[in-house]
C-alpha atoms as a PDB file:
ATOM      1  CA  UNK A   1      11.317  -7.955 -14.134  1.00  0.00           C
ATOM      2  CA  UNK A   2      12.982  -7.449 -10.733  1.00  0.00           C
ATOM      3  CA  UNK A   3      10.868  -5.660  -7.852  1.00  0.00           C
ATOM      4  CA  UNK A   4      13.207  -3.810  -4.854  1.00  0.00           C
ATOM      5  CA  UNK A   5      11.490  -4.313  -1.533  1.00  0.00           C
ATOM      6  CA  UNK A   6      10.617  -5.745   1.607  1.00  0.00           C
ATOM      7  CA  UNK A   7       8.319  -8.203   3.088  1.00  0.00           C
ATOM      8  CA  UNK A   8       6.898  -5.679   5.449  1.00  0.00           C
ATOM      9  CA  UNK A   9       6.316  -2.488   3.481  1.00  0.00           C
ATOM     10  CA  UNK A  10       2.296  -2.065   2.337  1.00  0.00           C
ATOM     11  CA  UNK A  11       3.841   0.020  -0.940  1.00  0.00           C
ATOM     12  CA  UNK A  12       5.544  -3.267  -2.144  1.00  0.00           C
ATOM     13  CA  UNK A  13       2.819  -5.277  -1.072  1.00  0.00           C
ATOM     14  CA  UNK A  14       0.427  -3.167  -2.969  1.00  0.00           C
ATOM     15  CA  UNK A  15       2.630  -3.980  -6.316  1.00  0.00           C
ATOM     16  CA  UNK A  16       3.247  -7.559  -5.758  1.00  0.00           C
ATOM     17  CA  UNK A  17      -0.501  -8.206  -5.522  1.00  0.00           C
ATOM     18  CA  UNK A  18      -0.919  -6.603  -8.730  1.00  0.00           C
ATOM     19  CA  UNK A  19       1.752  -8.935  -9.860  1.00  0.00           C
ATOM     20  CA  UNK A  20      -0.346 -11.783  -8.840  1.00  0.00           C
ATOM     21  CA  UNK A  21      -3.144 -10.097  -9.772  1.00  0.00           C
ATOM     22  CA  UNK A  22      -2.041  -9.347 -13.702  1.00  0.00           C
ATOM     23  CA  UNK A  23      -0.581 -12.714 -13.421  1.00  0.00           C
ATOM     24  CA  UNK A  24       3.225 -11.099 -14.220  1.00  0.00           C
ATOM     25  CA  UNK A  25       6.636 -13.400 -13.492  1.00  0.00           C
ATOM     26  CA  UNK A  26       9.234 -11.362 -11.716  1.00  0.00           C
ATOM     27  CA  UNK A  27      11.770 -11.542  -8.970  1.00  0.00           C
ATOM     28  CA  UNK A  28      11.464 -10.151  -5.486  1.00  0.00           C
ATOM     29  CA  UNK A  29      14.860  -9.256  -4.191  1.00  0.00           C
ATOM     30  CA  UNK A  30      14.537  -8.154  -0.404  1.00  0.00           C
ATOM     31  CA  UNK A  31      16.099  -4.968   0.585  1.00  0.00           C
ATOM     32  CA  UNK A  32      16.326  -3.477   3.887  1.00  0.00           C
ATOM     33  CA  UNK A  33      16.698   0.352   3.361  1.00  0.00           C
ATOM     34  CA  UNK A  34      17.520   1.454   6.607  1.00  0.00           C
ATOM     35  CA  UNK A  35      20.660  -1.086   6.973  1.00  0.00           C
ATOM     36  CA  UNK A  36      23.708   0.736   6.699  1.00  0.00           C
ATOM     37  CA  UNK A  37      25.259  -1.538   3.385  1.00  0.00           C
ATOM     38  CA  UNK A  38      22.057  -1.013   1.876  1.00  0.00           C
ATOM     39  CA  UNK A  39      22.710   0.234  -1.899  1.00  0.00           C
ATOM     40  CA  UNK A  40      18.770   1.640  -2.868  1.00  0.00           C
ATOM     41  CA  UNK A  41      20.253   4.911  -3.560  1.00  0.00           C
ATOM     42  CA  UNK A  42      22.055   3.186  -6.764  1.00  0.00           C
ATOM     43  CA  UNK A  43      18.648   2.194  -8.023  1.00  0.00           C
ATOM     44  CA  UNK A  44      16.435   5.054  -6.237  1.00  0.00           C
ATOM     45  CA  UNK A  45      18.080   8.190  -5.029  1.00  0.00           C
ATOM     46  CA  UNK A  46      15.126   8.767  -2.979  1.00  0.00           C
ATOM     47  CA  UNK A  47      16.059   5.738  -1.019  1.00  0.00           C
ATOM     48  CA  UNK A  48      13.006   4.066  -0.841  1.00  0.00           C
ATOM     49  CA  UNK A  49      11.360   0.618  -1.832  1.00  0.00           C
ATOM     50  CA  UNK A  50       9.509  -0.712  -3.950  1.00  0.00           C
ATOM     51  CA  UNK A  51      11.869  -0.110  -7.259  1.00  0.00           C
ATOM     52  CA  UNK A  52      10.726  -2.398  -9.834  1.00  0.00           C
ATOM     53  CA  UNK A  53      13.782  -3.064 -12.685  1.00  0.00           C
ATOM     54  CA  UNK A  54      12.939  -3.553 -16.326  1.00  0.00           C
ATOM     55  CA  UNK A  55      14.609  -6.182 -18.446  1.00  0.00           C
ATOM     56  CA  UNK A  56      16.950  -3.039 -20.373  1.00  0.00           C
ATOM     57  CA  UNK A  57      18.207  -2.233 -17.016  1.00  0.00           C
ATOM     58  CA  UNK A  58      15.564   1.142 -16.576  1.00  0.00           C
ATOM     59  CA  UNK A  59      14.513   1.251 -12.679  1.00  0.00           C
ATOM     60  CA  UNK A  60      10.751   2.649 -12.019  1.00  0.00           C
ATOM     61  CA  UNK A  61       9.705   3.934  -8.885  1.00  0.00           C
ATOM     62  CA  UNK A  62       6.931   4.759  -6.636  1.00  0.00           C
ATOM     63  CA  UNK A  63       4.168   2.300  -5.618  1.00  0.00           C
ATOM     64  CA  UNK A  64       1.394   4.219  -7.385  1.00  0.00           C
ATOM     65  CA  UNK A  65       3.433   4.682 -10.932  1.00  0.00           C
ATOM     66  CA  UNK A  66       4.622   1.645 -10.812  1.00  0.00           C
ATOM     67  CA  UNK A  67       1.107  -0.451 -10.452  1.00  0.00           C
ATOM     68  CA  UNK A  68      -0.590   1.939 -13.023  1.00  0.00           C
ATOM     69  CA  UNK A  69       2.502   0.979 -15.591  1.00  0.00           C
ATOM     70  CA  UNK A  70       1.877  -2.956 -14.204  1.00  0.00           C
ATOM     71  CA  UNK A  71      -2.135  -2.336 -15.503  1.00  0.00           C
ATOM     72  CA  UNK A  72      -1.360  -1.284 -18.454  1.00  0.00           C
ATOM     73  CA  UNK A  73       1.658  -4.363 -19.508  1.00  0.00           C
ATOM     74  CA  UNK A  74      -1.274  -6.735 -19.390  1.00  0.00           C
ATOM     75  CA  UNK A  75      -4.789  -6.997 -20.077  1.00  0.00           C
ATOM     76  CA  UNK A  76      -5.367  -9.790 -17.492  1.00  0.00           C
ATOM     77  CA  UNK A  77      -7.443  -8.833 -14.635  1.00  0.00           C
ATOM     78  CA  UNK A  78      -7.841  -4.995 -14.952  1.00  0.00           C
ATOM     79  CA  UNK A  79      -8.032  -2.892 -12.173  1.00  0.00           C
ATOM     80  CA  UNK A  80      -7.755   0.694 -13.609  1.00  0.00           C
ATOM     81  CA  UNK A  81     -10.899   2.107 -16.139  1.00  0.00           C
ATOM     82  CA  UNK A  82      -8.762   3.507 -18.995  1.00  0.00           C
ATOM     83  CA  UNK A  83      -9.841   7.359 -18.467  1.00  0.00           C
ATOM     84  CA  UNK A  84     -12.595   9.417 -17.082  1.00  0.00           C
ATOM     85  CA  UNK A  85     -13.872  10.197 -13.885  1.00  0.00           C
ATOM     86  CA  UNK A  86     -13.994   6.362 -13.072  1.00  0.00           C
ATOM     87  CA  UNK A  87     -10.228   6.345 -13.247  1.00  0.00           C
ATOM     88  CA  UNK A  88     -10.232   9.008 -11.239  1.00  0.00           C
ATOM     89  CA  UNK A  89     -12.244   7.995  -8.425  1.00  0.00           C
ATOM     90  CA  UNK A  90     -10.042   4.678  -8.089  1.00  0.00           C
ATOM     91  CA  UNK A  91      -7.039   7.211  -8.022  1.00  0.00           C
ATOM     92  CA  UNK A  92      -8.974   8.914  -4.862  1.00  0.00           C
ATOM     93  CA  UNK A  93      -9.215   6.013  -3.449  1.00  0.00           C
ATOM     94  CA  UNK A  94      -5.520   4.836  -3.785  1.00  0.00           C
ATOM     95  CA  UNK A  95      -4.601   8.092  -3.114  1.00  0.00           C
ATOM     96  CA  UNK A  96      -6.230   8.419   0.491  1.00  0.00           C
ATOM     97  CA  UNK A  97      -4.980   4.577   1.556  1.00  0.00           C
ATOM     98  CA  UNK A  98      -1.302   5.609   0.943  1.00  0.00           C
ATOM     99  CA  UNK A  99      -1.667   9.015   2.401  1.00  0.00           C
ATOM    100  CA  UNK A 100      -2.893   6.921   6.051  1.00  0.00           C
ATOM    101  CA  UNK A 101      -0.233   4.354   5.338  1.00  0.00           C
ATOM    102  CA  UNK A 102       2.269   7.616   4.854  1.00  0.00           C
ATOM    103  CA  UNK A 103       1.138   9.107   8.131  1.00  0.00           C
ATOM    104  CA  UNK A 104       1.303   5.707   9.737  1.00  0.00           C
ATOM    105  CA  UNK A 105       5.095   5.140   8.273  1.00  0.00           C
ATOM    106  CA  UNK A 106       5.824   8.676   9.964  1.00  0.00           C
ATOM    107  CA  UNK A 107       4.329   8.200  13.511  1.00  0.00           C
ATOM    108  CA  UNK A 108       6.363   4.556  13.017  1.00  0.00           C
ATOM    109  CA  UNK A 109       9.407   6.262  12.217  1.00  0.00           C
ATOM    110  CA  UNK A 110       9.450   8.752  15.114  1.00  0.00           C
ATOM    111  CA  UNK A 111       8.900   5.834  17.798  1.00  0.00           C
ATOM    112  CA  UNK A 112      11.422   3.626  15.812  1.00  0.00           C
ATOM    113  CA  UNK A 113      14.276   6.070  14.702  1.00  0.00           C
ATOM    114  CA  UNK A 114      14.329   8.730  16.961  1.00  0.00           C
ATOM    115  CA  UNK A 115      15.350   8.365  20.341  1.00  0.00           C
ATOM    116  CA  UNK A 116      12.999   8.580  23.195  1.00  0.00           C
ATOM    117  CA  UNK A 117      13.902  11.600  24.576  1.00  0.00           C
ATOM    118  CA  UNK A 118      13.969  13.803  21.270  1.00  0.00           C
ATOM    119  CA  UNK A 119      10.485  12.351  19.965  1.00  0.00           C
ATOM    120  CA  UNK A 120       6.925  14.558  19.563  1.00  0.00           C
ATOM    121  CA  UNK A 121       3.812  13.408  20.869  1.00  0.00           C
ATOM    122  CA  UNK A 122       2.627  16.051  19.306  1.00  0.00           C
ATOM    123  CA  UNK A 123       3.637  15.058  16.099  1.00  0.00           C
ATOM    124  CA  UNK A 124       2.697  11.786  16.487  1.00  0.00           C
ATOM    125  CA  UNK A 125      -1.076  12.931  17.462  1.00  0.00           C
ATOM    126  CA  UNK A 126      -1.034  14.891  14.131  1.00  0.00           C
ATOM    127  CA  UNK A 127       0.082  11.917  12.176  1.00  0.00           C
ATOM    128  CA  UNK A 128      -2.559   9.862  13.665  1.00  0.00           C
ATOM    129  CA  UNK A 129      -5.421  12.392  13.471  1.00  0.00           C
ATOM    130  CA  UNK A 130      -4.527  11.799   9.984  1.00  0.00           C
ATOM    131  CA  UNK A 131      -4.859   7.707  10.045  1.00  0.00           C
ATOM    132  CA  UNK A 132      -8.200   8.424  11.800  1.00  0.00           C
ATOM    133  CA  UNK A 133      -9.746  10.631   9.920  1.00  0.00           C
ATOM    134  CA  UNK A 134      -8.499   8.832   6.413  1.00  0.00           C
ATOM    135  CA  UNK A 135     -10.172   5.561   7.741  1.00  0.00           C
ATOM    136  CA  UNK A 136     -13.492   7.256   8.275  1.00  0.00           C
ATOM    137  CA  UNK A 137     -13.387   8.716   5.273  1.00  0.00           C
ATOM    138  CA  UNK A 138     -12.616   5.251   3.876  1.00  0.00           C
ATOM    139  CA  UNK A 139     -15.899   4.265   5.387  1.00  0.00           C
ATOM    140  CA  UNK A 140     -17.888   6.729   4.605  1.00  0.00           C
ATOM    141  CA  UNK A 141     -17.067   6.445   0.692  1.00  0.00           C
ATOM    142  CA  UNK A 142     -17.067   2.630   1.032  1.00  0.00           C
ATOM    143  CA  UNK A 143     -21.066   2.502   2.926  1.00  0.00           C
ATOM    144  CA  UNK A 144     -22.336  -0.510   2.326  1.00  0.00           C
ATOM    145  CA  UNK A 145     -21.140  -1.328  -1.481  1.00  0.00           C
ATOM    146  CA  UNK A 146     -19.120  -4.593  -2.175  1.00  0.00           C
ATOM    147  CA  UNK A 147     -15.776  -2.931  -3.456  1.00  0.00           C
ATOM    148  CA  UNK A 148     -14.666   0.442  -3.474  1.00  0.00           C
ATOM    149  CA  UNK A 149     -15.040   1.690  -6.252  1.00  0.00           C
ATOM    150  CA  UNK A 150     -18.536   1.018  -8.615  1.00  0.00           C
ATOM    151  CA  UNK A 151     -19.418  -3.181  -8.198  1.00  0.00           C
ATOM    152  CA  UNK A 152     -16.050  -5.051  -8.793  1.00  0.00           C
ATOM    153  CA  UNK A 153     -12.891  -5.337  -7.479  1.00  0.00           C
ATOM    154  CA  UNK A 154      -9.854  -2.246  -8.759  1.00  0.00           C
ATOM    155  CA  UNK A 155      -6.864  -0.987  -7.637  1.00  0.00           C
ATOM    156  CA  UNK A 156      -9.009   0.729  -5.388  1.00  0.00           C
ATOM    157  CA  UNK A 157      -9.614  -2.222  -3.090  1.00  0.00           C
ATOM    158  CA  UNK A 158      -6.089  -3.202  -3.599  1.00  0.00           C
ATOM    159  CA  UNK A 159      -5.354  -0.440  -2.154  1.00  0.00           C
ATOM    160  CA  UNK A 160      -7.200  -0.314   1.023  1.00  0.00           C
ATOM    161  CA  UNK A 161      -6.625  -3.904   1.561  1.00  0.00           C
ATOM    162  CA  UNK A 162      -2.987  -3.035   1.964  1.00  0.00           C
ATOM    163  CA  UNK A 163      -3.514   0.149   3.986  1.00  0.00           C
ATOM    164  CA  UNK A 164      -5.434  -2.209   6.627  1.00  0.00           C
ATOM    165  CA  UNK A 165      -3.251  -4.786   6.538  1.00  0.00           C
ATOM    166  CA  UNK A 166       0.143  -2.616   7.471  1.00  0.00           C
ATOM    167  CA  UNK A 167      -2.061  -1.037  10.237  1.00  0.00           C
ATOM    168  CA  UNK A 168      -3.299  -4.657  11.628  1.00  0.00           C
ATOM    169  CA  UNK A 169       0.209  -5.760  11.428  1.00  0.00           C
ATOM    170  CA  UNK A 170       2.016  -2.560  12.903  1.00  0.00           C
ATOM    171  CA  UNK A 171      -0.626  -0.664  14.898  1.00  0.00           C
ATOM    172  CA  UNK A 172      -2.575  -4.075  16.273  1.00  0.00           C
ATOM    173  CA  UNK A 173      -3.522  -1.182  19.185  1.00  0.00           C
ATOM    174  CA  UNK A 174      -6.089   0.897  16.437  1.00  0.00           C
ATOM    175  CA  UNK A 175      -9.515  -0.586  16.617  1.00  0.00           C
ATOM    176  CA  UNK A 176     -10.057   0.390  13.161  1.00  0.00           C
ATOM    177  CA  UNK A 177     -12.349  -2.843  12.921  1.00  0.00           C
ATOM    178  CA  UNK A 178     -15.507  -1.962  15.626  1.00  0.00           C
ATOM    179  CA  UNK A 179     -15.366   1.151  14.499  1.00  0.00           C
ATOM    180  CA  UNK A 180     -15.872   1.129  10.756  1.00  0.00           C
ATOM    181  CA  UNK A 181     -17.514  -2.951  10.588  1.00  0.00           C
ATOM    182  CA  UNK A 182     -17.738  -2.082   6.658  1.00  0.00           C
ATOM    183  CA  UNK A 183     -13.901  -1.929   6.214  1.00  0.00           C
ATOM    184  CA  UNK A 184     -13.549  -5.020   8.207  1.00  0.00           C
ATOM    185  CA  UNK A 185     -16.081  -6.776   6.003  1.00  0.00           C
ATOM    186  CA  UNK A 186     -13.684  -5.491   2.509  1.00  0.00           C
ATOM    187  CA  UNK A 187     -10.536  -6.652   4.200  1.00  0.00           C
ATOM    188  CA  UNK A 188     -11.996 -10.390   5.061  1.00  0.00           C
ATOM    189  CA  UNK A 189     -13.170 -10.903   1.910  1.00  0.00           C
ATOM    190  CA  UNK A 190      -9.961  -9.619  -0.068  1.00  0.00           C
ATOM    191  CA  UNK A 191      -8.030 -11.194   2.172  1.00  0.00           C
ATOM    192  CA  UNK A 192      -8.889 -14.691   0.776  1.00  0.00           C
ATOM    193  CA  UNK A 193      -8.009 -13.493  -2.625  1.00  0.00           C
ATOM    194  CA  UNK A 194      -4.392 -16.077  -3.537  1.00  0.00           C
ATOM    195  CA  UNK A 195      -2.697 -12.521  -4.177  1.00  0.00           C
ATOM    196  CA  UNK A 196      -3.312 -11.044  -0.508  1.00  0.00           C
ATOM    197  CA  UNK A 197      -2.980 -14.352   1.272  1.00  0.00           C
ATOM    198  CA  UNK A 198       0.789 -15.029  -0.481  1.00  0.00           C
ATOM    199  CA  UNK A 199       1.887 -11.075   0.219  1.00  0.00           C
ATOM    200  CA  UNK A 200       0.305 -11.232   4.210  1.00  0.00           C
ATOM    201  CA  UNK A 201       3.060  -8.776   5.608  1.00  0.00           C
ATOM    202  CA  UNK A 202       6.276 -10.193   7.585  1.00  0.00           C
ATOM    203  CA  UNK A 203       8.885  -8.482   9.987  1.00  0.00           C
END
């Protein structure tokens, strides 16, 4: 397998550390969509990363299809109940840490893309009303349990993880940490799992 992406993008991460996770081989080929030579559109018209490439050619996308498909390959390590409302709940959770990451990629975006003059504060409040309120609702659900989701680590945690480590690494300004203690706890202790420490986000 071949995965599309870059070294700074929490979507990618979020697949490579199931990778590690699932123990899978595959090649990361670094692709920086917004470059003008870029060619994502031939793989994903939607122009996005991360695009992971089958051995018959077939290209997947979509962080959250893509990891569910990754669960299911293998039976090492697995992070997804096969049905029911446990499944669900994980889904929730995965759910809610990309929709703050997608806010996040939006209010990053508008400061990064746009120029100065033609960008919305007010836009960029409502995108991070939207980071806020997903992180205390990360907290809330979290309280004072180990992992996310029942008593042992899912996709779930894998997750979150990700969703606090692109907002540590791009918005180093949100004090996401004194303000929910029980999502810095989660993210110290995944963080010393192999697969989060080899995928820590890069410019």
């Amino acid at each position: 397998m071949k995965l599309i992406g870059s070294l700074a993008s929490p979507y990618v991460r979020k697949v490579r550390v199931v990778l590690a996770e699932k123990k899978l081989d595959y090649h990361l080929e670094l692709e920086n969509v917004w470059a003008p030579e870029t060619t994502i559109q031939q793989l994903n018209p939607l122009g996005k990363v991360p695009c992971l490439i089958m051995e018959d050619g077939y290209a997947m996308q979509d962080s959250r299809v893509i990891v569910e498909y990754l669960d299911a390959v293998s039976p090492v390590s697995k992070l997804l109940p096969p049905n029911g409302r446990e499944r669900a709940n994980i889904k929730c959770w995965e759910a809610l840490a990309d929709g703050v990451l997608d806010a996040g990629v939006l209010i990053r975006l508008e400061r990064t893309q746009r120029p100065k003059s033609q960008q919305s504060e007010e836009w960029i409040a409502r995108q991070m009303k939207k980071v806020e309120l997903g992180l205390a609702s990360m907290s809330e659900r979290l309280g004072d349990e180990a992992y996310c989701a029942s008593n042992h680590y899912s996709l779930a945690d894998v997750a979150v993880g990700c969703c606090l480590g692109w907002l540590s690494f791009r918005f180093p300004e949100i004090d996401w940490r004194s303000k929910h203690p029980n999502l810095g706890r989660l993210f110290d202790k995944l963080s010393e799992r192999p697969s989060f420490k080899d995928t820590v986000p890069q410019a």
